[in-house]
Protein backbone atom coordinates (compact mmCIF):
# COMPACT_ATOMS: atom_id res chain seq x y z
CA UNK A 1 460.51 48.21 -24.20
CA UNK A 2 460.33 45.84 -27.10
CA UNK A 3 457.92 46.81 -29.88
CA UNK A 4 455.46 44.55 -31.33
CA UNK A 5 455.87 43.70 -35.12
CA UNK A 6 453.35 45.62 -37.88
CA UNK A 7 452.20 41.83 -38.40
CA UNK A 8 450.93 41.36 -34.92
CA UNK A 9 450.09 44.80 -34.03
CA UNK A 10 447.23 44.48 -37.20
CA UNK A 11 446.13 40.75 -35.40
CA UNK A 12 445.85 42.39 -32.57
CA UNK A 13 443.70 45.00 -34.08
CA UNK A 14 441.89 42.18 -35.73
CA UNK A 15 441.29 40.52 -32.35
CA UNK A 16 439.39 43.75 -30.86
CA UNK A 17 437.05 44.06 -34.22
CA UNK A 18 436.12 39.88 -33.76
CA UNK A 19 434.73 41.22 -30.16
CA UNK A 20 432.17 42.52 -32.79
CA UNK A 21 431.20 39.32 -34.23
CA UNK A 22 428.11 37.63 -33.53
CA UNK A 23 428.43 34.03 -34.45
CA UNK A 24 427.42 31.79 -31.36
CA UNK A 25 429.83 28.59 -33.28
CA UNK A 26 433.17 30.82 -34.23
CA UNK A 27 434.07 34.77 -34.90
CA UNK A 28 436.30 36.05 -37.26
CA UNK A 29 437.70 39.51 -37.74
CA UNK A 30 439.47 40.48 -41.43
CA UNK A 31 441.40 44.23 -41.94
CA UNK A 32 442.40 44.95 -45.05
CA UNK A 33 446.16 47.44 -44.80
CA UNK A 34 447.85 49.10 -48.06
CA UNK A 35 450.86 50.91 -47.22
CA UNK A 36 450.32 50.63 -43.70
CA UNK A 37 446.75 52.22 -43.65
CA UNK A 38 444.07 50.33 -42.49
CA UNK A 39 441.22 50.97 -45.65
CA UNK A 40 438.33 48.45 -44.07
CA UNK A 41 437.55 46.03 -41.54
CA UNK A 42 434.66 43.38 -41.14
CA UNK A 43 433.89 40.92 -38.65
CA UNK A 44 431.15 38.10 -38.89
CA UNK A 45 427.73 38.61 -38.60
CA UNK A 46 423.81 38.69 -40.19
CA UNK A 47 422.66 40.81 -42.88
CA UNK A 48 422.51 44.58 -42.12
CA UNK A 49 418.65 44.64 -40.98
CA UNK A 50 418.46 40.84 -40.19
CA UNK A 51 418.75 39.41 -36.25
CA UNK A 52 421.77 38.14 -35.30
CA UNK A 53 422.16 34.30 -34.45
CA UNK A 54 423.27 35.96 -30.46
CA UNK A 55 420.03 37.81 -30.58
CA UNK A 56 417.94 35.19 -31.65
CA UNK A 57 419.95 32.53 -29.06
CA UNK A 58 420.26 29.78 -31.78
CA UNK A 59 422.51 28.69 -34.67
CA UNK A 60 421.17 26.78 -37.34
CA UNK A 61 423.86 25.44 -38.24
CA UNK A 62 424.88 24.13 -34.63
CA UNK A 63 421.31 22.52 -34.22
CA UNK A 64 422.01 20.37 -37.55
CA UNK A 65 425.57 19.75 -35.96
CA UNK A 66 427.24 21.01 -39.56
CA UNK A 67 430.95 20.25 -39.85
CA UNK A 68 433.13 23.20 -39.74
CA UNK A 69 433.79 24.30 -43.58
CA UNK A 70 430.44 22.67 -45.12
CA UNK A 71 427.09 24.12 -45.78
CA UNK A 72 427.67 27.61 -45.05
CA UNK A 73 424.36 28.50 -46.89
CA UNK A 74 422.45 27.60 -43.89
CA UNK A 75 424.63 30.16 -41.75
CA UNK A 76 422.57 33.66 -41.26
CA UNK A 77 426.19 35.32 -41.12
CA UNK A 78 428.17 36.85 -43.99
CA UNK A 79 431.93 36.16 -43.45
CA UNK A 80 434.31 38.71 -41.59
CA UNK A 81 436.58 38.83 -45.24
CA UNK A 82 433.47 39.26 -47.21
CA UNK A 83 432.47 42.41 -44.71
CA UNK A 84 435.93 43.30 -45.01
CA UNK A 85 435.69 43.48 -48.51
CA UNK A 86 432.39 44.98 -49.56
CA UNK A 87 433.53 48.25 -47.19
CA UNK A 88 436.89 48.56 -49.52
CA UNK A 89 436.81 50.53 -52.82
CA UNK A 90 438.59 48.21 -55.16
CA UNK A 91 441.48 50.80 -55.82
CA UNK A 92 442.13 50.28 -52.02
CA UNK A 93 441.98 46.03 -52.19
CA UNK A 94 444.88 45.57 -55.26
CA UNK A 95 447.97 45.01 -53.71
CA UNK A 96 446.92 44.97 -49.96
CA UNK A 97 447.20 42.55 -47.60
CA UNK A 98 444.17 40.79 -45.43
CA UNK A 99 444.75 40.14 -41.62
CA UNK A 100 442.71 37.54 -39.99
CA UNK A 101 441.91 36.14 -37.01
CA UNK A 102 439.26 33.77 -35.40
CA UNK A 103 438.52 32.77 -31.90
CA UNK A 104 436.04 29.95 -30.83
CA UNK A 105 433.11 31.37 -29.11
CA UNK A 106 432.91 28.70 -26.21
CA UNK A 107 436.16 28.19 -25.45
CA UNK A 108 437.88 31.74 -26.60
CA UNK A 109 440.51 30.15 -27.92
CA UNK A 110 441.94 30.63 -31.55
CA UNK A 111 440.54 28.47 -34.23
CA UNK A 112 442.87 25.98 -35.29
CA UNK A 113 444.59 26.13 -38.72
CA UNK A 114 442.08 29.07 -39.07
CA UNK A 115 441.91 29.53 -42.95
CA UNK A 116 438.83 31.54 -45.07
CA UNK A 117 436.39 29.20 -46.97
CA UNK A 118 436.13 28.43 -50.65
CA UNK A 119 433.77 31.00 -50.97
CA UNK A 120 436.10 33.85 -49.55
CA UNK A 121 438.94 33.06 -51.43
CA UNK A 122 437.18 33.81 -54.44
CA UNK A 123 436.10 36.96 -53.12
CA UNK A 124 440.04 37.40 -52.07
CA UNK A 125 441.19 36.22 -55.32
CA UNK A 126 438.89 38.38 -57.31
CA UNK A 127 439.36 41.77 -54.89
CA UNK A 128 443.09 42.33 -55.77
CA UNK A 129 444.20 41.22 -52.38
CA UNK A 130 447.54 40.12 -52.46
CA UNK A 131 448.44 38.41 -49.38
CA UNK A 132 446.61 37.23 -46.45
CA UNK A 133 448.30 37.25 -42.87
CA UNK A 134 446.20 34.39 -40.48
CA UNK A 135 446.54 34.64 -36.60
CA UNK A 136 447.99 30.98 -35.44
CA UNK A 137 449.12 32.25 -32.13
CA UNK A 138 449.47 35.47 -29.60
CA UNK A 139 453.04 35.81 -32.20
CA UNK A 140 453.23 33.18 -35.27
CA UNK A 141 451.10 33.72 -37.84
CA UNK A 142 451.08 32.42 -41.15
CA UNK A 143 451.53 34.42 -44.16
CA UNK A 144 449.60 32.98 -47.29
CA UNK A 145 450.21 34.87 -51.24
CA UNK A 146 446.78 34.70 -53.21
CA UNK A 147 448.64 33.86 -56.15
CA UNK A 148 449.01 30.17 -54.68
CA UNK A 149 445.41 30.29 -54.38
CA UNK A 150 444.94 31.12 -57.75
CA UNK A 151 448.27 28.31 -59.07
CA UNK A 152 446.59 25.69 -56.59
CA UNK A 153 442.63 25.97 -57.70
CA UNK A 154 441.18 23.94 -54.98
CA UNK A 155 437.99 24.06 -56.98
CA UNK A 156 439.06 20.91 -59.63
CA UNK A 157 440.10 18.68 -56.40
CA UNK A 158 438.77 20.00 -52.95
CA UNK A 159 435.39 19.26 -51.75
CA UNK A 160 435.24 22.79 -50.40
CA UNK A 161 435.92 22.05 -46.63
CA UNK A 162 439.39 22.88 -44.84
């Protein structure tokens, strides 16, 4: 028997804790691993205390028919890497490495050229996160160093999508 690599073995993790999520557009999962430990995980979903978008049967954003990457203030959710993150001391975040994946809730399939939002990569950059590992397939991933988020500020060119 062949074993599976440490990359997929923490996707595949990752793929269990998205079963968590609650989006009714798109779930994501995020772990966070140092030295081969996981220290957090988060998946997407409201406010502790607040209703769910699956609860409440409606997505605001899928009612205004938002483009995927824009206008996340109108989602109730907070993001599975900002969950991720918020549950990690920061001693536990410098140096580690993010694994994420994200499935589309109608179809179940992986979200294409999956990648977090402007708004997570500064919570990435600013964590101490050193590399994040993004699901592609059931095997290839893509492996993505913060620094070239940090060298390639998207913030003085982008619009913010992806």
């Amino acid at each position: 028997m062949e074993r599976i690599d440490k990359n997929n073995y923490y996707l595949d993790i990752c793929e269990t804790v998205l079963e968590r999520g609650t989006c009714l557009r798109r779930n994501f999962a995020a772990i966070i691993v140092k030295n081969d430990e996981i220290m957090s995980t988060g998946y997407t979903g409201a406010p502790r205390g607040r209703k769910n978008c699956c609860d409440l049967g409606e997505c605001r954003r899928q009612q205004l028919n938002v483009p995927r990457g824009t206008r996340y203030e109108l989602c109730r959710s907070v993001h599975a890497e900002q969950n991720a993150i918020i549950s990690a001391r920061r001693q536990d975040m410098i140096g580690a490495a993010m694994y994420l994946v994200g499935k589309e809730k109608e179809s179940g399939q992986l979200v294409e050229n999956a990648s977090p939002c402007s708004l997570c990569k500064k919570f990435i950059i600013n964590s101490g996160i050193e590399k994040v590992i993004i699901r592609d397939t059931k095997v290839k991933f893509r492996e993505i160093y913060v620094d070239e988020w940090i060298n390639n500020d998207e913030s003085l060119f982008g619009d913010g999508g992806y």
